[in-house]
Protein backbone atom coordinates (compact mmCIF):
# COMPACT_ATOMS: atom_id res chain seq x y z
CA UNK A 1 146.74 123.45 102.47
CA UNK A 2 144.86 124.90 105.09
CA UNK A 3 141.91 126.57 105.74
CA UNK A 4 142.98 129.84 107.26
CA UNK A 5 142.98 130.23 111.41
CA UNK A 6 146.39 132.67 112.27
CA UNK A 7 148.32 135.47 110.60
CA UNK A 8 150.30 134.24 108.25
CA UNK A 9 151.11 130.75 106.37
CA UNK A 10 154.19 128.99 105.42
CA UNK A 11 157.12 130.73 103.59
CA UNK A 12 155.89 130.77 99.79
CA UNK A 13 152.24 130.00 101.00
CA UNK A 14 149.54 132.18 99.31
CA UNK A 15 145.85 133.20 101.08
CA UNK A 16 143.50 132.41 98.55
CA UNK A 17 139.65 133.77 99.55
CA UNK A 18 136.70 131.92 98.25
CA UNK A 19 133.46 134.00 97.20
CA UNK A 20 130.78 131.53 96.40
CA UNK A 21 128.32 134.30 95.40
CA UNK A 22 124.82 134.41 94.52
CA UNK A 23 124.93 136.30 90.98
CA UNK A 24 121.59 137.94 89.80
CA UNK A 25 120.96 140.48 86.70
CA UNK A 26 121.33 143.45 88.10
CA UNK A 27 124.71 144.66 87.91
CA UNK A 28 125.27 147.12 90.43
CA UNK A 29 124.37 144.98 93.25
CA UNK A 30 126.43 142.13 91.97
CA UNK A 31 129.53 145.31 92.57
CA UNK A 32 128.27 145.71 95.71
CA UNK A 33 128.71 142.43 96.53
CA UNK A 34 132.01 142.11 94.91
CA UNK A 35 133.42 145.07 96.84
CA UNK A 36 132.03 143.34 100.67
CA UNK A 37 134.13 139.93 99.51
CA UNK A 38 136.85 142.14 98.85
CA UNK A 39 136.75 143.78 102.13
CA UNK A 40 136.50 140.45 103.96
CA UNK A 41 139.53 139.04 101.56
CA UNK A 42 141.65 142.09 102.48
CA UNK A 43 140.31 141.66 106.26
CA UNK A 44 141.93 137.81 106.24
CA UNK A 45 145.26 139.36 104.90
CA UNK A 46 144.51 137.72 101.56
CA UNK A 47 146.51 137.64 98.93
CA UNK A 48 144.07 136.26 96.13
CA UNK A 49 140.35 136.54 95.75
CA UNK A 50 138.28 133.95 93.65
CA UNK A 51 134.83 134.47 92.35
CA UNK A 52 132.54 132.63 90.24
CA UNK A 53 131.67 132.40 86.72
CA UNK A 54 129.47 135.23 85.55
CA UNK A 55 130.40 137.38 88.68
CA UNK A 56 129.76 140.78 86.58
CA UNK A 57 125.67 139.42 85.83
CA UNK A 58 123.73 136.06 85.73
CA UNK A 59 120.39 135.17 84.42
CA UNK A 60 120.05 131.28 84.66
CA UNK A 61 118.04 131.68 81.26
CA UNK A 62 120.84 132.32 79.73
CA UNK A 63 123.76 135.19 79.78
CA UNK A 64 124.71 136.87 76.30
CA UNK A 65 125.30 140.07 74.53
CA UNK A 66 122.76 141.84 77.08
CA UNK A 67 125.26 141.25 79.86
CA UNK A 68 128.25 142.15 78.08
CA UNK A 69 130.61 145.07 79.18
CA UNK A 70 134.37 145.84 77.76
CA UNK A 71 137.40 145.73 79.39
CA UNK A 72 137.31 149.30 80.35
CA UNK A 73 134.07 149.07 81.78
CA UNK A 74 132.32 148.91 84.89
CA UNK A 75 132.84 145.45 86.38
CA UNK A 76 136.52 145.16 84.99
CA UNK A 77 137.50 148.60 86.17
CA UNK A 78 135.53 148.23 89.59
CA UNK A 79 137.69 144.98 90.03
CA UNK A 80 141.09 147.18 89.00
CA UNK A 81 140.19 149.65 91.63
CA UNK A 82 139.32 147.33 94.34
CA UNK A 83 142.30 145.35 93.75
CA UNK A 84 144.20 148.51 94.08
CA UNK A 85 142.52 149.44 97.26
CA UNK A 86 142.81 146.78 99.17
CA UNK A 87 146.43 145.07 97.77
CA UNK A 88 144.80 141.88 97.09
CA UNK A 89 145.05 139.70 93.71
CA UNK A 90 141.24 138.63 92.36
CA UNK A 91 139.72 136.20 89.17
CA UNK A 92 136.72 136.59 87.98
CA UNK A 93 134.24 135.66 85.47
CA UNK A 94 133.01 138.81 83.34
CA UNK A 95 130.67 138.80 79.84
CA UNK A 96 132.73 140.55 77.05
CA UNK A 97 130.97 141.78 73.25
CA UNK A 98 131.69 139.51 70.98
CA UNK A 99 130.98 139.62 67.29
CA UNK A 100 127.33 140.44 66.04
CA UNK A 101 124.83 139.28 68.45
CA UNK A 102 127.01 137.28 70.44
CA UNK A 103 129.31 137.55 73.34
CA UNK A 104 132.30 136.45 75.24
CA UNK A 105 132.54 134.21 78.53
CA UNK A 106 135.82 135.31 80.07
CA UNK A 107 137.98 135.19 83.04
CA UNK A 108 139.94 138.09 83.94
CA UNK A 109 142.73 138.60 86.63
CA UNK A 110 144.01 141.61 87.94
CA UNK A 111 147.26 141.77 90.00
CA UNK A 112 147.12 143.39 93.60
CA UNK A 113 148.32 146.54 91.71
CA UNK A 114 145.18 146.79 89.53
CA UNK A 115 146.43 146.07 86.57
CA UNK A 116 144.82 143.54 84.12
CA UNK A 117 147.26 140.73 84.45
CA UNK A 118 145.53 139.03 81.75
CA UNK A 119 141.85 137.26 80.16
CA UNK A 120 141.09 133.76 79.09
CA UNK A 121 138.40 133.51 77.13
CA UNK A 122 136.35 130.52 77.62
CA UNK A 123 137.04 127.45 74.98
CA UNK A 124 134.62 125.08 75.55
CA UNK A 125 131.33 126.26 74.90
CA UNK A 126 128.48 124.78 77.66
CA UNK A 127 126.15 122.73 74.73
CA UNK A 128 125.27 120.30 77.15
CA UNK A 129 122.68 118.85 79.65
CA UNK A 130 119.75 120.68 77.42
CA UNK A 131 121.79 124.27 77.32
CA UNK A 132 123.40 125.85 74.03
CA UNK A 133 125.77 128.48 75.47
CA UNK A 134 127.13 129.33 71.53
CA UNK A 135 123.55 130.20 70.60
CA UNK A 136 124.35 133.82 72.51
CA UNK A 137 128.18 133.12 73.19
CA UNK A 138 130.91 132.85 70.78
CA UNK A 139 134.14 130.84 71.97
CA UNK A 140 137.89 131.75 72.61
CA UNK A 141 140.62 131.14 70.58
CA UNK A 142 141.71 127.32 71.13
CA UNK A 143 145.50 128.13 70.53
CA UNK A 144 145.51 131.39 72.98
CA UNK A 145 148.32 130.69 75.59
CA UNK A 146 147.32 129.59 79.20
CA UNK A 147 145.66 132.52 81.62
CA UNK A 148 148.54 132.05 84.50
CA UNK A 149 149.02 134.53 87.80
CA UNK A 150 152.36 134.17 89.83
CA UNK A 151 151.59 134.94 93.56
CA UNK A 152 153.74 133.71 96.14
CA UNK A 153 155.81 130.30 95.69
CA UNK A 154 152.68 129.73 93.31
CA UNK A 155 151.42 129.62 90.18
CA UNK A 156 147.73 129.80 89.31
CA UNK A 157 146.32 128.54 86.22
CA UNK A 158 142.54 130.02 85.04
CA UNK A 159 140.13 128.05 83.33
CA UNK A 160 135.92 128.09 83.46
CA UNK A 161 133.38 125.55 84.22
CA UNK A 162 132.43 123.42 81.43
CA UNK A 163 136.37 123.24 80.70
CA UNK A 164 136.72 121.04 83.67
CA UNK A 165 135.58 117.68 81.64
CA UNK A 166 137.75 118.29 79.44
CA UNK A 167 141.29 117.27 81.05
CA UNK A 168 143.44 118.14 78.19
CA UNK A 169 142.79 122.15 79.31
CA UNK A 170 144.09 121.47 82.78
CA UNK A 171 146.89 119.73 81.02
CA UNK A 172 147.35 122.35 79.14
CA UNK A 173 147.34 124.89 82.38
CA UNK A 174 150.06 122.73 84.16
CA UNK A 175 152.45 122.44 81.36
CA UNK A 176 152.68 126.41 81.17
CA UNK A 177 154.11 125.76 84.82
CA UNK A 178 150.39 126.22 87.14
CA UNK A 179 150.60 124.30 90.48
CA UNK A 180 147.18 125.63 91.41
CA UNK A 181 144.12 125.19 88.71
CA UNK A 182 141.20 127.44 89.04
CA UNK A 183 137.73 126.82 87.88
CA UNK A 184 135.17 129.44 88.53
CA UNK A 185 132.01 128.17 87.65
CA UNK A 186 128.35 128.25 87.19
CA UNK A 187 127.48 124.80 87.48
CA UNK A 188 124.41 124.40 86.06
CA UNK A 189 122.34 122.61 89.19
CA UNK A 190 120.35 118.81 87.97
CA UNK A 191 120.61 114.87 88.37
CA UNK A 192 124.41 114.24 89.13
CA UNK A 193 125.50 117.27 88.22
CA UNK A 194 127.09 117.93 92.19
CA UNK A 195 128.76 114.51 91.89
CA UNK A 196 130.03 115.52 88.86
CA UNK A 197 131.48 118.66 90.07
CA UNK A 198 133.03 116.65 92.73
CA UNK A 199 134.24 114.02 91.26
CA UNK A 200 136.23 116.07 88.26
CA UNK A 201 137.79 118.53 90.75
CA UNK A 202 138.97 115.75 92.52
CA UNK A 203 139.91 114.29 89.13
CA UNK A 204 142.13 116.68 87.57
CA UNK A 205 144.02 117.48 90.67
CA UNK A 206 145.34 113.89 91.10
CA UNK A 207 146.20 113.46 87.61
CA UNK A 208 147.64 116.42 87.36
CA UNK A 209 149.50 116.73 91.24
CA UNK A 210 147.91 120.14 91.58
CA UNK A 211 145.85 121.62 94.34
CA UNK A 212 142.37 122.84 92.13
CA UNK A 213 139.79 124.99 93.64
CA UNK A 214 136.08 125.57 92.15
CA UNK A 215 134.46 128.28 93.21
CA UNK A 216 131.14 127.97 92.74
CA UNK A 217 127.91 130.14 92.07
CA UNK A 218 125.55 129.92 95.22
CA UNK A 219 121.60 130.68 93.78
CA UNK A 220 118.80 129.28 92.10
CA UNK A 221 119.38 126.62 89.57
CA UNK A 222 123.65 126.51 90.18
CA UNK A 223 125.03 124.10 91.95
CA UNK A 224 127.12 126.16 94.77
CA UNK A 225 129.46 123.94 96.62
CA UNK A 226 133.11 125.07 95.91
CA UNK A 227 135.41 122.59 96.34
CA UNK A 228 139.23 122.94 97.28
CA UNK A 229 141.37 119.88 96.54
CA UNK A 230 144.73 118.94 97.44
CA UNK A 231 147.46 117.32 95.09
CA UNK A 232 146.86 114.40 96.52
CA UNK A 233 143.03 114.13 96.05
CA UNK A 234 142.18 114.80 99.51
CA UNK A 235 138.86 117.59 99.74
CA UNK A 236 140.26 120.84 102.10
CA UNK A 237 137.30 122.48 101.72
CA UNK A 238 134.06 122.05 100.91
CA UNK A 239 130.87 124.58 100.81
CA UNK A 240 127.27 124.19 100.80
CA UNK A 241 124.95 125.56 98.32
CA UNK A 242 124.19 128.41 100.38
CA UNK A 243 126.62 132.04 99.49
CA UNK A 244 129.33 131.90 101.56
CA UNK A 245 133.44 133.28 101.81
CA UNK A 246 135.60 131.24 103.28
CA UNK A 247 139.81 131.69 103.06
CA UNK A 248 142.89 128.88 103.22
CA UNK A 249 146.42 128.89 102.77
CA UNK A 250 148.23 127.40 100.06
CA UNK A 251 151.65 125.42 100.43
CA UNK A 252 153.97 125.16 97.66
CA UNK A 253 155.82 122.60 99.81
CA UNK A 254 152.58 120.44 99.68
CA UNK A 255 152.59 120.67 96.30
CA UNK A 256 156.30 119.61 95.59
CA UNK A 257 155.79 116.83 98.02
CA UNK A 258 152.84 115.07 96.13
CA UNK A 259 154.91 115.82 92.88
CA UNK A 260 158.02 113.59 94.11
CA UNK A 261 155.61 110.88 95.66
CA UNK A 262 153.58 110.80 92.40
CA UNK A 263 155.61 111.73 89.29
CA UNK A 264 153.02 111.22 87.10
CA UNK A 265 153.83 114.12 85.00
CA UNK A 266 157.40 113.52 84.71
CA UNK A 267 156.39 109.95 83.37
CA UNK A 268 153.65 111.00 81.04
CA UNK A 269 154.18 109.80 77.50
CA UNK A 270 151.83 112.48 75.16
CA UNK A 271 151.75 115.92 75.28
CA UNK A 272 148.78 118.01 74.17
CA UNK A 273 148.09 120.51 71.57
CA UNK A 274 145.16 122.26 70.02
CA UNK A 275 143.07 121.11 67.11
């Protein structure tokens, strides 16, 4: 795991680009600054672009039904055709309709094809910290299977945000086969809340031998500084709170490696299921 210098990686390795964005309301100029991380991704020889949470439209107020767009709209098909374009892989956190009033915080991924490779729809509701996310969002099926992308010698596993206290989901994520756990986020800025951040990324990739990226929103009253984390705990990259793209390479071989030192999950005794 290394944060990208050369042309090119190990054999298996996959270029992941970070895009810590600062997210407003208006919609059109988040797309426009979608399509410039894009441009740097496919500049880098990327093959994966991560962006945060709520990458279509933010208000730190709150994001509902007002921000919602389908599938086959703008954001999601902008993201199809820049994927397309430029031959580069991206996640991203969209705002679908939900029932009534409310709406859906989802992640999609698209394949370096354009084509939807797939949507997880966010399970655990942020009602925390003084926020009630279900009083405009409704949440995701619990028993939907994993979000997963296969690039490389890799597989990514796609989760949001609030999920990342919750270490069952990354669980979850690594027994569908992910060696790489992504959490776009928000993260709501306050007291702790950075060390928190920190100190769960670094959490569920050493339980769980997996390299774990958040990518965090940069802006006012979000927290900013993604975090990349090896298998073995150790921080690859960190940003500030500031917007900022930065891109690394990913090694399979590292991951292996930390799995035969620490065989944690071969030893496990419980497996975990849905309620």
């Amino acid at each position: 795991m290394t944060e990208q210098r050369g042309d090119g990686g190990p054999e298996g390795s996959v270029r992941v680009t970070v895009g810590q964005l600062e997210v407003s309301d208006d919609h059109a100029a988040n797309l426009e600054a979608v399509a410039g991380t894009f441009r740097e991704a496919a500049r880098l020889s990327a093959d994966l672009l991560v962006l945060p949470e709520y990458a279509s439209g933010y208000d730190r107020r709150g994001v509902g039904r007002e921000h919602a767009e389908p599938l086959d709209g703008p954001f999601v098909s902008t993201l199809r055709s820049l994927a397309r374009r430029h031959g580069v892989a991206v996640v991203a956190g969209t705002t679908l309709p939900g029932a009534g009033d409310r709406a859906v915080n989802a992640m999609v991924a698209v394949d370096s094809a354009g084509e939807l490779a797939g949507v997880y729809r966010k399970v655990h509701l942020y009602d925390a910290f003084g926020t009630r996310e279900s009083d405009r969002l409704e949440p995701g099926p619990v028993d939907a299977p994993p979000l997963t992308l296969r690039l490389g010698g890799l597989t990514f596993g796609v989760l949001t945000c609030y999920d990342l206290r919750f270490p069952e989901s990354a669980r979850r994520a690594v027994d569908a086969g992910a060696d790489v756990l992504l959490y776009p986020a928000a993260w709501v800025a306050g007291p702790l809340k950075a060390d928190h951040w920190h100190t769960l990324l670094r959490a569920r990739a050493i339980e769980n031998t997996a390299i774990t990226i958040g990518v965090g929103m940069a802006g006012k009253g979000v927290t900013g500084r993604s975090l990349l984390v090896g298998p073995d705990g150790v921080v690859g990259l960190e940003l500030g709170e500031a917007a900022d793209v930065r891109t690394v390479d990913l090694d399979p071989a590292g991951v292996a490696a930390a799995r035969e030192a620490n065989p944690s999950l071969a030893n496990r005794r419980y497996t975990v299921a849905p309620r």
